[in-house]
Each structure stands twice: as structure tokens, then as C-alpha cells.
C-alpha atoms as a PDB file:
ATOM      1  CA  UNK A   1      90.342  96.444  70.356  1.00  0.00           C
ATOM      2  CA  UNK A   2      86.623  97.712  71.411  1.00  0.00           C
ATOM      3  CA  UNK A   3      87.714  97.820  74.939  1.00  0.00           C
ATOM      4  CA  UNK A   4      90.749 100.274  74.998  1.00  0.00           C
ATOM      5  CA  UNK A   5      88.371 103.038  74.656  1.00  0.00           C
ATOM      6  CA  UNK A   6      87.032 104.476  77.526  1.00  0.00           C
ATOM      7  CA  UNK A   7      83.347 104.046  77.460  1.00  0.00           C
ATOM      8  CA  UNK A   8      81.642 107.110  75.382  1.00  0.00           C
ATOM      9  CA  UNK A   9      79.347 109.879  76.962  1.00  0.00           C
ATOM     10  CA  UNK A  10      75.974 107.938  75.707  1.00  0.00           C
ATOM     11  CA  UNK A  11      77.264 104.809  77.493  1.00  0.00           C
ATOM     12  CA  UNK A  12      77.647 106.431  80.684  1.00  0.00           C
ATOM     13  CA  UNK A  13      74.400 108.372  80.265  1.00  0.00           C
ATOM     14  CA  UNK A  14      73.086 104.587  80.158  1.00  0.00           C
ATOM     15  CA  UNK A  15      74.846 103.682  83.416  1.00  0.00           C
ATOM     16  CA  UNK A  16      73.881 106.574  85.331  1.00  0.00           C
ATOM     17  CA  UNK A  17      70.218 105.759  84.225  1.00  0.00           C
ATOM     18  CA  UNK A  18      70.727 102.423  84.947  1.00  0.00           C
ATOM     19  CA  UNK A  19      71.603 103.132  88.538  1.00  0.00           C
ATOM     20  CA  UNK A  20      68.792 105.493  89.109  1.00  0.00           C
ATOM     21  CA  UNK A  21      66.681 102.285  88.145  1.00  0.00           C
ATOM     22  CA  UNK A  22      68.471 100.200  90.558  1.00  0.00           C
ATOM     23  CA  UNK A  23      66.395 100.369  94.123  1.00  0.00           C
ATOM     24  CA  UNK A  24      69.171  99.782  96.708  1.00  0.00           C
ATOM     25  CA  UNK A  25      71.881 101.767  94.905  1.00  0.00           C
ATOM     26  CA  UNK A  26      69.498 104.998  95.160  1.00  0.00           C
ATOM     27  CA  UNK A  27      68.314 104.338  98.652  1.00  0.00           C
ATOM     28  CA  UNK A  28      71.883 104.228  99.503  1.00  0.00           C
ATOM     29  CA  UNK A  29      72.766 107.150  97.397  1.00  0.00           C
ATOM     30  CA  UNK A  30      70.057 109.036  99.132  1.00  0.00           C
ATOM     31  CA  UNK A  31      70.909 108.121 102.489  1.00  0.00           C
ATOM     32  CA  UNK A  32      74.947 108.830 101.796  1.00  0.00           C
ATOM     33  CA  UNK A  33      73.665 112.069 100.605  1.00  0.00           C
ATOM     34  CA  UNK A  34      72.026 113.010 103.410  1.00  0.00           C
ATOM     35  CA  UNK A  35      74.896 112.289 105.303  1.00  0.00           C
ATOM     36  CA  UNK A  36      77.296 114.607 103.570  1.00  0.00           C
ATOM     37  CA  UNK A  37      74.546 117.566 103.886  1.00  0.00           C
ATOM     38  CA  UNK A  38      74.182 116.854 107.306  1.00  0.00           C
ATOM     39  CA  UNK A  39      78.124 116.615 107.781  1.00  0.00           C
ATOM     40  CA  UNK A  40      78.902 119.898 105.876  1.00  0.00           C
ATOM     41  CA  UNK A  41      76.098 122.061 107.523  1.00  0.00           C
ATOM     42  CA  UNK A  42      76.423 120.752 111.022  1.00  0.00           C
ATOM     43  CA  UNK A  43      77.312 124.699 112.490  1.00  0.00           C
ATOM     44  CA  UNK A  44      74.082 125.354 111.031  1.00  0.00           C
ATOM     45  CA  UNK A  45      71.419 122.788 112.000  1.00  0.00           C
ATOM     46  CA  UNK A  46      73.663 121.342 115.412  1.00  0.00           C
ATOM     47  CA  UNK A  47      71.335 122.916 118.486  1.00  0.00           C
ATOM     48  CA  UNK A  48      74.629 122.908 120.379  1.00  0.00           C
ATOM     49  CA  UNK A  49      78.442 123.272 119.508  1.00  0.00           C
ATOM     50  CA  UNK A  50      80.777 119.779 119.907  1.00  0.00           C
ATOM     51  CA  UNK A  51      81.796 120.805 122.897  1.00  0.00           C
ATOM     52  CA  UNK A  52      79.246 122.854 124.831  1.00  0.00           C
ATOM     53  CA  UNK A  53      77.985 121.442 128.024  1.00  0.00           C
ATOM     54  CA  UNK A  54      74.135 122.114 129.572  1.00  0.00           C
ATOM     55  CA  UNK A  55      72.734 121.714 132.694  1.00  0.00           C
ATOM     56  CA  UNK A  56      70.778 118.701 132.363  1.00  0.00           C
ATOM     57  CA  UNK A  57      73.304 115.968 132.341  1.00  0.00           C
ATOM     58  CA  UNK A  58      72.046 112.286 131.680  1.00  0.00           C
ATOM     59  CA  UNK A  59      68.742 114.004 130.395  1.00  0.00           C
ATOM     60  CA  UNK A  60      66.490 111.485 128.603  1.00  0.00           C
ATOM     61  CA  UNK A  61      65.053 111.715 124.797  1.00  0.00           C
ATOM     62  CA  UNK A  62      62.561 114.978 125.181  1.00  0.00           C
ATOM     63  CA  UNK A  63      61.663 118.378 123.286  1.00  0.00           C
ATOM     64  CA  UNK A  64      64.541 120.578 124.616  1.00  0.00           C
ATOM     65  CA  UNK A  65      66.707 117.771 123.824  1.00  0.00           C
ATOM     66  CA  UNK A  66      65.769 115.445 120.994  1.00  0.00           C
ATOM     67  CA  UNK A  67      67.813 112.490 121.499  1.00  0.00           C
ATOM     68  CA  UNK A  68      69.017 113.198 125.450  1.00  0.00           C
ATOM     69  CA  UNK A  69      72.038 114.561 126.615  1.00  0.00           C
ATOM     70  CA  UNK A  70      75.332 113.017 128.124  1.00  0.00           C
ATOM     71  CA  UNK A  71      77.179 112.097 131.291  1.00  0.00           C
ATOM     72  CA  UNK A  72      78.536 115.829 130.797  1.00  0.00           C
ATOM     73  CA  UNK A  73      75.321 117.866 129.844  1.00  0.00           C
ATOM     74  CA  UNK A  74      76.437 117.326 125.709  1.00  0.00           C
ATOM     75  CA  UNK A  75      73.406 116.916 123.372  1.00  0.00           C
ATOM     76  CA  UNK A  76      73.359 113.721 122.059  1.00  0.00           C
ATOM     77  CA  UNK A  77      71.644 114.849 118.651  1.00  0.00           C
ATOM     78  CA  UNK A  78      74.168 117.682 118.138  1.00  0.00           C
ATOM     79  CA  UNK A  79      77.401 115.450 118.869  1.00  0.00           C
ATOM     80  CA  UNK A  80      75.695 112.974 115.822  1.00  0.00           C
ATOM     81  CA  UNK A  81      76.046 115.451 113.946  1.00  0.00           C
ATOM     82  CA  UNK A  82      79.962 116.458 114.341  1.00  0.00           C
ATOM     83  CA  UNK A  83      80.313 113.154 114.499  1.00  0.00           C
ATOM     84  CA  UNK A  84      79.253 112.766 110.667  1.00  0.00           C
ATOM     85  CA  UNK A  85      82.168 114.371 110.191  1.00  0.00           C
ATOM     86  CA  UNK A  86      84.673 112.732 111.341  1.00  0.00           C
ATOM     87  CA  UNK A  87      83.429 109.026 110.625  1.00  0.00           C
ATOM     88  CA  UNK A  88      82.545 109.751 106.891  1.00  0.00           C
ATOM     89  CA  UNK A  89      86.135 111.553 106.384  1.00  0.00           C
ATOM     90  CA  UNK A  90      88.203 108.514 107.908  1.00  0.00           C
ATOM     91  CA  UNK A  91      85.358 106.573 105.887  1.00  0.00           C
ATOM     92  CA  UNK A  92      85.979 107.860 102.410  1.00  0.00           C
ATOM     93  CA  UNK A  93      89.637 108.911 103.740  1.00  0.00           C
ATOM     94  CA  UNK A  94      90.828 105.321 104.559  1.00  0.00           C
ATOM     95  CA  UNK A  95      88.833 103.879 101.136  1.00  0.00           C
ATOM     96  CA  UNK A  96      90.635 106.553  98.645  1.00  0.00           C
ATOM     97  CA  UNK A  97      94.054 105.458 101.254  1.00  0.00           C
ATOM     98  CA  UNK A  98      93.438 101.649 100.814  1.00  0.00           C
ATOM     99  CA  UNK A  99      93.192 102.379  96.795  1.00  0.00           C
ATOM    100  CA  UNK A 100      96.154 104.295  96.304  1.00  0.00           C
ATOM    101  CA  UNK A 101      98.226 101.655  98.431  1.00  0.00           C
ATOM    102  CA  UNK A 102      96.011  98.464  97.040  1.00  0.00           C
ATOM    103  CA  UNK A 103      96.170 100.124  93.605  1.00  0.00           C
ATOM    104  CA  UNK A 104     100.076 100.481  92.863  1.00  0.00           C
ATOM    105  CA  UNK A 105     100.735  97.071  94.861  1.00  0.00           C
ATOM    106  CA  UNK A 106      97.944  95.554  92.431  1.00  0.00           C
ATOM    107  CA  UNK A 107      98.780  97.986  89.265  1.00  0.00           C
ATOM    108  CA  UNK A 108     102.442  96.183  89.546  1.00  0.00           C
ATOM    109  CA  UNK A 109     102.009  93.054  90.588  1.00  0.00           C
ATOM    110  CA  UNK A 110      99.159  92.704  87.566  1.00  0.00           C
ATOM    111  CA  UNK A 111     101.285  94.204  84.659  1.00  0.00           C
ATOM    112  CA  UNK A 112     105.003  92.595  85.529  1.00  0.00           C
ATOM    113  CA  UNK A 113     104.955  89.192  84.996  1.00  0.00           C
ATOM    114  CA  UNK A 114     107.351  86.528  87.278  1.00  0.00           C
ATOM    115  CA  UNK A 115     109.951  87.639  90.091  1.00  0.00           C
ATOM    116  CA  UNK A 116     107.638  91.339  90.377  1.00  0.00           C
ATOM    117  CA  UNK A 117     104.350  89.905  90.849  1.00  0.00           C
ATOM    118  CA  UNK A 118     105.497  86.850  92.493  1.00  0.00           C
ATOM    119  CA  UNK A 119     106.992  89.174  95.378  1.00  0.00           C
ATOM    120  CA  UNK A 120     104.429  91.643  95.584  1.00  0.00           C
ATOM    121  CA  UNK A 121     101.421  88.865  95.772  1.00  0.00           C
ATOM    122  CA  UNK A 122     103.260  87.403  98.750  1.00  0.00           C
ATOM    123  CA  UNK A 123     103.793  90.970 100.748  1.00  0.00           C
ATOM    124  CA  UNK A 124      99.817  90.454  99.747  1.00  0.00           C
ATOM    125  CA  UNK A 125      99.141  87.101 101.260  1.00  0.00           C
ATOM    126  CA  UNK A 126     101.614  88.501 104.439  1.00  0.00           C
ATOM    127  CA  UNK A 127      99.390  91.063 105.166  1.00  0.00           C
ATOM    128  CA  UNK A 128      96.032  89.112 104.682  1.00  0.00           C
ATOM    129  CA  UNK A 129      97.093  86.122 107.053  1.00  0.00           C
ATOM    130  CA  UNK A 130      97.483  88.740 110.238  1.00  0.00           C
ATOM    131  CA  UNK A 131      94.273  89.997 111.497  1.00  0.00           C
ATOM    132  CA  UNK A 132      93.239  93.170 110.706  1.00  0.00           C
ATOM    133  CA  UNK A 133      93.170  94.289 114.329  1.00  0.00           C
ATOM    134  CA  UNK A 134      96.700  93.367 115.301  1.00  0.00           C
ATOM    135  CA  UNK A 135      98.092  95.493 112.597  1.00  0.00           C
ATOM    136  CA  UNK A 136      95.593  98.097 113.143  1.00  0.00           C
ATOM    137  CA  UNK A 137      96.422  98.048 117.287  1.00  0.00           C
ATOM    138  CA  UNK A 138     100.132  97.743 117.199  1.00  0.00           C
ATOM    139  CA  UNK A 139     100.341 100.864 114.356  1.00  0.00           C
ATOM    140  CA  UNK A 140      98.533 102.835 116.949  1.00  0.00           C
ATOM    141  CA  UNK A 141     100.554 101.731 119.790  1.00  0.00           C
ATOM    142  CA  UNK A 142     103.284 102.900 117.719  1.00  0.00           C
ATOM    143  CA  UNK A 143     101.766 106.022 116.269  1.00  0.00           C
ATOM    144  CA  UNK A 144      99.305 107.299 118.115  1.00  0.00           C
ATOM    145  CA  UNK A 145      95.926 107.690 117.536  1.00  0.00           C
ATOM    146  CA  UNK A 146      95.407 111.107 115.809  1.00  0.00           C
ATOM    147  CA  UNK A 147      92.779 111.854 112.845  1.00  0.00           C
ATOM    148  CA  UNK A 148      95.162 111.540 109.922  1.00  0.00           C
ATOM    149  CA  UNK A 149      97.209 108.787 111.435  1.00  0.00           C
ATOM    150  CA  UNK A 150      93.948 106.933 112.304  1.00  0.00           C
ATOM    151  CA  UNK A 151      93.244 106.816 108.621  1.00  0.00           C
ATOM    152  CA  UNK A 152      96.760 105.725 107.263  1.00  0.00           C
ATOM    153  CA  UNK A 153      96.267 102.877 110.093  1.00  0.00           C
ATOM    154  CA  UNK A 154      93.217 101.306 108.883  1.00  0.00           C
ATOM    155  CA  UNK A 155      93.773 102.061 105.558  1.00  0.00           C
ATOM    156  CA  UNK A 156      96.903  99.863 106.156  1.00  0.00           C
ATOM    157  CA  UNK A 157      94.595  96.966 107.374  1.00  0.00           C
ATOM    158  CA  UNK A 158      92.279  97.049 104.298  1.00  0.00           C
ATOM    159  CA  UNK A 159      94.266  97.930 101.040  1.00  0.00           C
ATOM    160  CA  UNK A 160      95.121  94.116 100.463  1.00  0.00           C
ATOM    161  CA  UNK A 161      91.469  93.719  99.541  1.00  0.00           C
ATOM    162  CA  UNK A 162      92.151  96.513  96.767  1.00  0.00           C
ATOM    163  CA  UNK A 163      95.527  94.852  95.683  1.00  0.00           C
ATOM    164  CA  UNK A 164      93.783  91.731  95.160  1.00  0.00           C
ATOM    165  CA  UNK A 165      90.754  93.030  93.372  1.00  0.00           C
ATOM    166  CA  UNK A 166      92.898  94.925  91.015  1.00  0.00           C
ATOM    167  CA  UNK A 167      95.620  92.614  90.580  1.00  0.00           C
ATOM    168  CA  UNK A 168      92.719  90.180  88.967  1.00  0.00           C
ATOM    169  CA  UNK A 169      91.792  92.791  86.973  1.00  0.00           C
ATOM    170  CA  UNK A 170      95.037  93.519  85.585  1.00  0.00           C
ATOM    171  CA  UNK A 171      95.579  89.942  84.832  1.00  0.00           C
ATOM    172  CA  UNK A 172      92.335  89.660  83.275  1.00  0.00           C
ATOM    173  CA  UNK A 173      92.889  92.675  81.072  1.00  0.00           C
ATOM    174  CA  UNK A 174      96.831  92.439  80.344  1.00  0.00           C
ATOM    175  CA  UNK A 175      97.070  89.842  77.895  1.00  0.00           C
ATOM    176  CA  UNK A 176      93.889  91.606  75.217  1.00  0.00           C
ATOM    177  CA  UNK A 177      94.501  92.744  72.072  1.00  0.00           C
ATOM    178  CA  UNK A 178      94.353  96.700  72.927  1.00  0.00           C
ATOM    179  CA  UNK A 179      98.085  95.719  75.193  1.00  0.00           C
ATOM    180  CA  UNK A 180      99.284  94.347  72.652  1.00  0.00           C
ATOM    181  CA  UNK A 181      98.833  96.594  70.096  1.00  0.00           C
ATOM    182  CA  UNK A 182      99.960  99.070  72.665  1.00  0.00           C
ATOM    183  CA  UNK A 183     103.439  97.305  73.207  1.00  0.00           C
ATOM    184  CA  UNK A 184     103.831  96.868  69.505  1.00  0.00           C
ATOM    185  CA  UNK A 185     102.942 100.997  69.004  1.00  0.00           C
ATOM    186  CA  UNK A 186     106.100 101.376  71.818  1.00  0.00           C
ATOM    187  CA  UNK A 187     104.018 102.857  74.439  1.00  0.00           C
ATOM    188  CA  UNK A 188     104.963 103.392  77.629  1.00  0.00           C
ATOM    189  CA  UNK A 189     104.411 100.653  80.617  1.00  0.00           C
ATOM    190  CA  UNK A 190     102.830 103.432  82.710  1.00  0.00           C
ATOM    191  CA  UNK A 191     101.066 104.515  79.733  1.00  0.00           C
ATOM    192  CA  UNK A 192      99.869 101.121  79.394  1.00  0.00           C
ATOM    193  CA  UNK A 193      99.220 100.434  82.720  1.00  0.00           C
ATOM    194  CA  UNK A 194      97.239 103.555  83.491  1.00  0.00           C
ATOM    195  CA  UNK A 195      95.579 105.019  80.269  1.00  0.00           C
ATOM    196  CA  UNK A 196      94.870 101.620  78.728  1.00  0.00           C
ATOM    197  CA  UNK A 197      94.430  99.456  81.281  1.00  0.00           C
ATOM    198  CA  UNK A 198      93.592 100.886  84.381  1.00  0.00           C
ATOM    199  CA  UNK A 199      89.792 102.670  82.527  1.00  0.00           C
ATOM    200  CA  UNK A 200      89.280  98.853  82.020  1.00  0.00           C
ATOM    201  CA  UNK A 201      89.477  97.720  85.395  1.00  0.00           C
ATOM    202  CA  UNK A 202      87.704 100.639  87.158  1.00  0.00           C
ATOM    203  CA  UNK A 203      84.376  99.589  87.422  1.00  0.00           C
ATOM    204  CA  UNK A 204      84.426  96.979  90.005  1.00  0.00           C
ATOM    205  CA  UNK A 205      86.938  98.658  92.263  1.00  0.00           C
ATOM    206  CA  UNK A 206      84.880 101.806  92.367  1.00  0.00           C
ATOM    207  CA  UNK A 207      82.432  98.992  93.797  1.00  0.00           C
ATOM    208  CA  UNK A 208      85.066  98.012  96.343  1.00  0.00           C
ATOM    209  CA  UNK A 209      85.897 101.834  97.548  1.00  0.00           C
ATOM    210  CA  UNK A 210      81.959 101.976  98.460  1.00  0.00           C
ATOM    211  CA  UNK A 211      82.516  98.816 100.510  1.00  0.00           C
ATOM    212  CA  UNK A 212      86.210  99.470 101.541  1.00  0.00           C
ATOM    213  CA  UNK A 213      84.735 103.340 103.191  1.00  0.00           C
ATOM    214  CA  UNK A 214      82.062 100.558 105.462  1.00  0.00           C
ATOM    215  CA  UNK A 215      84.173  98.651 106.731  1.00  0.00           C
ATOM    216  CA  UNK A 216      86.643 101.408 107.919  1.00  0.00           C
ATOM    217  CA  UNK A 217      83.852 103.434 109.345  1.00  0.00           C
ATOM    218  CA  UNK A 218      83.223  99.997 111.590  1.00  0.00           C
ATOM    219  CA  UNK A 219      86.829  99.723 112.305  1.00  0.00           C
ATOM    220  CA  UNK A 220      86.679 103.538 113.674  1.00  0.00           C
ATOM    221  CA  UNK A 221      83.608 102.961 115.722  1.00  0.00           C
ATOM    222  CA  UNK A 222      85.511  99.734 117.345  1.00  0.00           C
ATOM    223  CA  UNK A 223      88.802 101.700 117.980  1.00  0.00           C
ATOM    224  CA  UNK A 224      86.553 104.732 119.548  1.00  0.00           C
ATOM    225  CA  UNK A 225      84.451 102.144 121.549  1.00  0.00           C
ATOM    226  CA  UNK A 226      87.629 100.758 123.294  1.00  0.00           C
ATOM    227  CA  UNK A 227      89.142 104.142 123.739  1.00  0.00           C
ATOM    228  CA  UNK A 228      91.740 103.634 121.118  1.00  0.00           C
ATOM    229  CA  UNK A 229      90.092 106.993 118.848  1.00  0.00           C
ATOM    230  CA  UNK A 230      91.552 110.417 118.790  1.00  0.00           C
ATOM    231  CA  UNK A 231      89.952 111.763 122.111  1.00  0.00           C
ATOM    232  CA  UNK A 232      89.989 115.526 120.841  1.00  0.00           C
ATOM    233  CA  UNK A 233      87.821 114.382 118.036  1.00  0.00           C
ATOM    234  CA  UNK A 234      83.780 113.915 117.985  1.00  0.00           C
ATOM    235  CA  UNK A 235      83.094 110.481 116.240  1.00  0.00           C
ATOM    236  CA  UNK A 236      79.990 107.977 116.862  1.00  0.00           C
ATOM    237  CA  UNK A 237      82.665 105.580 117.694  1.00  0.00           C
ATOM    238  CA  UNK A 238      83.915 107.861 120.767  1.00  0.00           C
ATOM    239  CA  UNK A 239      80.263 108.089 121.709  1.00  0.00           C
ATOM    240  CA  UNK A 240      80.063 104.629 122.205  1.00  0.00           C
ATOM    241  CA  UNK A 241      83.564 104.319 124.306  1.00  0.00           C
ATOM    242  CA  UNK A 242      81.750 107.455 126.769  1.00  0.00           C
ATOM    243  CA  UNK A 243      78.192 105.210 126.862  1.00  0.00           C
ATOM    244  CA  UNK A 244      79.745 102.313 128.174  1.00  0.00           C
ATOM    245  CA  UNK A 245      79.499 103.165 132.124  1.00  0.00           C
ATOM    246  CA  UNK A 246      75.863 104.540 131.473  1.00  0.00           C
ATOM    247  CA  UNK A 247      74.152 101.092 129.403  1.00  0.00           C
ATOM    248  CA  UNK A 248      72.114 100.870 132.296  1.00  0.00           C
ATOM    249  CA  UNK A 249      70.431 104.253 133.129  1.00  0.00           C
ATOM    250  CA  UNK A 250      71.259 106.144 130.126  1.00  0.00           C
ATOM    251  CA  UNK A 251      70.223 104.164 126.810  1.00  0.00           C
ATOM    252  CA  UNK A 252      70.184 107.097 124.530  1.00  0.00           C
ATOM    253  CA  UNK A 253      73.677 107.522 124.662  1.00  0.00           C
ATOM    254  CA  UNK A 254      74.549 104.347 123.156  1.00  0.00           C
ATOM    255  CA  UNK A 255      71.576 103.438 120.921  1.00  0.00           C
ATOM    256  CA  UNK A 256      71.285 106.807 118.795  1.00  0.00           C
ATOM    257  CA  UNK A 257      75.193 106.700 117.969  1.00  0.00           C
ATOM    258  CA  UNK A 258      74.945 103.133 117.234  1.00  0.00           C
ATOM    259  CA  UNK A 259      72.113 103.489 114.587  1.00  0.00           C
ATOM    260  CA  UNK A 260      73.814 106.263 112.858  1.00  0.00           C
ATOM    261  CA  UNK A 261      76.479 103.646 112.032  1.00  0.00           C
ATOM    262  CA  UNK A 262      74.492 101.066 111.099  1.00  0.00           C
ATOM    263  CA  UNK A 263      72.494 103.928 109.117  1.00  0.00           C
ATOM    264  CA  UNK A 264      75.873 105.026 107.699  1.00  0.00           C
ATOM    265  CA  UNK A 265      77.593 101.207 106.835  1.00  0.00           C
ATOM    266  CA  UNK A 266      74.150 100.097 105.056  1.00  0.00           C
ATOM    267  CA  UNK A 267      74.395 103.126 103.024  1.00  0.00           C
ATOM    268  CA  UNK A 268      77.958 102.435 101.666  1.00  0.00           C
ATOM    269  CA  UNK A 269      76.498  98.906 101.108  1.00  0.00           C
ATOM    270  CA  UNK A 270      73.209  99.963  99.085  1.00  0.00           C
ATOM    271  CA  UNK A 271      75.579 102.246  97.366  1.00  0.00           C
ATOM    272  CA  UNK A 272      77.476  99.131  96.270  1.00  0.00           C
ATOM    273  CA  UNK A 273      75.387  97.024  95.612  1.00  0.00           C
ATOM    274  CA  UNK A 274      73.687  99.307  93.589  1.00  0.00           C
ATOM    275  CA  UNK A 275      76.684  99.975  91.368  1.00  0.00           C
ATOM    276  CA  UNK A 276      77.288  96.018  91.076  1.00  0.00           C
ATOM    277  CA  UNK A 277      73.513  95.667  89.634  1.00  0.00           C
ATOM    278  CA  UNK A 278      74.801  97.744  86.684  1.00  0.00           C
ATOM    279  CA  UNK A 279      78.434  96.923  86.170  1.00  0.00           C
ATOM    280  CA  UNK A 280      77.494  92.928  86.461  1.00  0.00           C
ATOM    281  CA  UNK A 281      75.484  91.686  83.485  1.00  0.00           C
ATOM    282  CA  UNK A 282      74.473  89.256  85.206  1.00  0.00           C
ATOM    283  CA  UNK A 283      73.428  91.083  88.166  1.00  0.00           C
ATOM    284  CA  UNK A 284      69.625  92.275  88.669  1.00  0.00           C
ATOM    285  CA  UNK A 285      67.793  93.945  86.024  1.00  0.00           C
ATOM    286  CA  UNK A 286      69.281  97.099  86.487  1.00  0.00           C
ATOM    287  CA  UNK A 287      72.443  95.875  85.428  1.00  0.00           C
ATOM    288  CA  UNK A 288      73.003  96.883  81.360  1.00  0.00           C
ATOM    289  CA  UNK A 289      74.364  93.906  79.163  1.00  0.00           C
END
């Protein structure tokens, strides 16, 4: 019965002390941090607006401009910075997308026993056994490519990683004592499946958003690096697709966007593994038993 209770204020004290101890989780929590303030504030610290073009085009790494400037006379350092904007919302977007879709597939699928769970595990399977970027290329041939629509399309290539997670969580969970004494009090299934269960099962999937927002950030830097973005929006990946005709006599414009994702996906990643050191007791020492 202990664990139909959601875990008390002093317990999550614990975990949130536990994660400060936890070196990668508060390098990436840093980092991720840094991000956001840089995303929100970038009127304030961006030398240059999105779109405002200098005289020095193709301008290499120097004091007047930091990281270079474009093909066009844009500065590199203050497109980074817009960009954080757009790659962290379709980031976090697309991983709060995939869990609402991955959630109620795995929600159901977990609680209903036979014909229910049977058919929903196979839509599961379906969508698992087609690469990611088929689905992801076809819904924007079909769609388009704008900002919203870009999230709902690779959300729709990564939820069945949430379904699956949560599913096995449901089944883990759905045959304890607290559901059945639950059933027997004449609860609710949605009751059941969201106030008793669902606190239960939340730890390692809020482990799987961190990961779920890295992996869509990557699949938005390879749509924007073949063209395939919204081209009215500023994103690293878009940066890329621009650098490609200039590899050879303008590095900057390539490299700098590049590292901010790879700055940006190992964050998401500390960030996770951080929160798996404390949710798995058998995970580093920062993990509580």
C-alpha cells in the first residue's frame, strides 16, 4: 500500500539534494539553464536583430563580430542566439508532444488488459518498424514545414518510445496492492489510472522527456540542414542548411551552429542522466535507495 502515496515533501527535499550531488545532472542543469536565459533575453544581449544584414558579408571570427558573419552580412553570434529559441521550443515542444501522445497510447494499453492493449501495442510496434525519417519526411511533404507543424511531426516520430516506457510501467504497477484496493473502494479507471498509478510511474519518464527534447532538437537540426525547416524561422539547424555552399571559405558559419547543438543535446543528456543517478538505486552514488 506504501506506494499509492505520492512521495512526501521530505522525500523530495532528498531527491532534489540528491541531484545537486549528482555531477552530470548539474552540469547539464547548468548548461540547460543557460540556455533558457540566453533564449529569453536574446533582444537584450543579441548585437544584431535575426534579420539585420551588415556590410561585411563572409566576415571571419573578429572583435566587431565575435563569431563572423554570413553569406548575407548576418552575425553569426546574434543568429545563435534566436536560434536558442526556436530549437529549445520544438525541443521541449516535441518532448511534452511525444508524452501526451506516448502517454494515453501507453496509459491504455498498460491499464486494459487483452483485445485494448493487444491493439494499441501493435499501432506501437507499426510505428517503431518505419524509420523515423520516412514518417517525419512524408508528414512534411504533406503538411508543410511550419513551427508548430514541425513539432507535431517529430513528435509523431518519437512518442512510441514514451508509449513503450510507460506501458512497462503501467504493467509493472497495475497488478499492486494500492489497484486493488482501489478497484475494490469502486474508484474510477481514470482515477486509477491517473491519481494512483500514473505518480508511480513518473519518475523514469520524466527521464525520457529530458532525452526525448535531444533527440528532437537533432531531428530539427537535420530537417533545417537539408532545407526541410521553416525558412521564416532562425534555428541552428537552418544555419547549417545556409553553411553548406561556404564549408570551404567560411568555417564559422557551420562550426559555431554546430557546437551549440552538440552544447544543447549533451545538456538534455547530463540532465538525464543526472535524474537516472537518483531515481535508479542502483545507479551511482547519487542515486537514494
Amino acid at each position: 500500500m506504501g506506494e499509492r502515496r505520492v512521495a512526501p515533501a521530505a522525500f523530495r527535499g532528498a531527491r532534489l539534494r540528491a541531484f545537486a550531488s549528482t555531477r552530470h545532472g548539474m552540469i547539464g542543469a547548468v548548461i540547460l539553464a543557460l540556455l533558457a536565459a540566453i533564449a529569453i533575453a536574446a533582444p537584450l544581449i543579441a548585437p544584431y536583430g535575426p534579420l539585420q544584414q551588415t556590410s561585411a558579408s563572409l566576415a571571419p571570427p573578429s572583435a566587431a563580430f565575435p563569431l563572423g558573419t554570413d553569406n548575407i552580412g548576418r552575425d553569426i553570434l546574434s543568429l545563435i542566439i534566436y536560434g536558442s529559441r526556436a530549437s529549445l521550443l520544438i525541443g521541449i515542444g516535441t518532448a511534452l508532444a511525444a508524452l501526451l501522445i506516448g502517454g494515453a497510447v501507453g496509459i491504455l494499453a498498460g491499464f486494459h488488459e487483452g483485445v485494448v492493449e493487444s491493439l494499441l501495442m501493435r499501432v506501437v510496434e507499426l510505428f517503431q518498424t518505419l524509420p523515423a525519417i520516412v514518417l517525419v519526411l512524408c508528414a512534411i511533404a504533406l503538411f508543410g514545414s511550419g513551427f508548430w507543424i514541425l513539432i507535431g511531426v517529430v513528435a509523431l516520430a518519437i512518442w512510441p518510445l514514451q508509449a513503450r516506457l510507460i506501458y512497462g510501467q503501467f504493467v509493472r504497477l497495475r497488478g499492486r496492492e494500492f489497484v486493488a484496493a482501489a478497484r475494490v473502494a469502486g474508484l474510477s479507471s481514470a482515477h486509477i489510472m491517473l491519481r494512483e498509478i500514473l505518480p508511480n510511474a513518473m519518475q523514469p519518464i520524466i527521464v525520457q522527456v529530458a532525452l526525448d527534447a535531444s533527440i528532437a532538437i537533432l531531428i530539427e537540426a537535420g530537417l533545417g540542414f537539408l532545407g526541410l525547416s521553416d525558412p521564416s524561422m532562425v534555428s541552428w539547424g537552418r544555419l547549417l542548411y545556409v553553411a553548406q555552399d561556404h564549408m570551404g571559405d567560411a568555417w564559422w558559419m557551420s562550426l559555431f551552429p554546430g557546437a551549440a547543438i552538440c552544447v544543447t543535446v549533451v545538456g538534455f543528456n547530463l540532465l538525464a542522466d543526472g535524474l537516472n543517478e537518483v531515481i535508479d538505486p542502483r545507479g551511482a552514488a547519487g542515486g537514494l535507495p
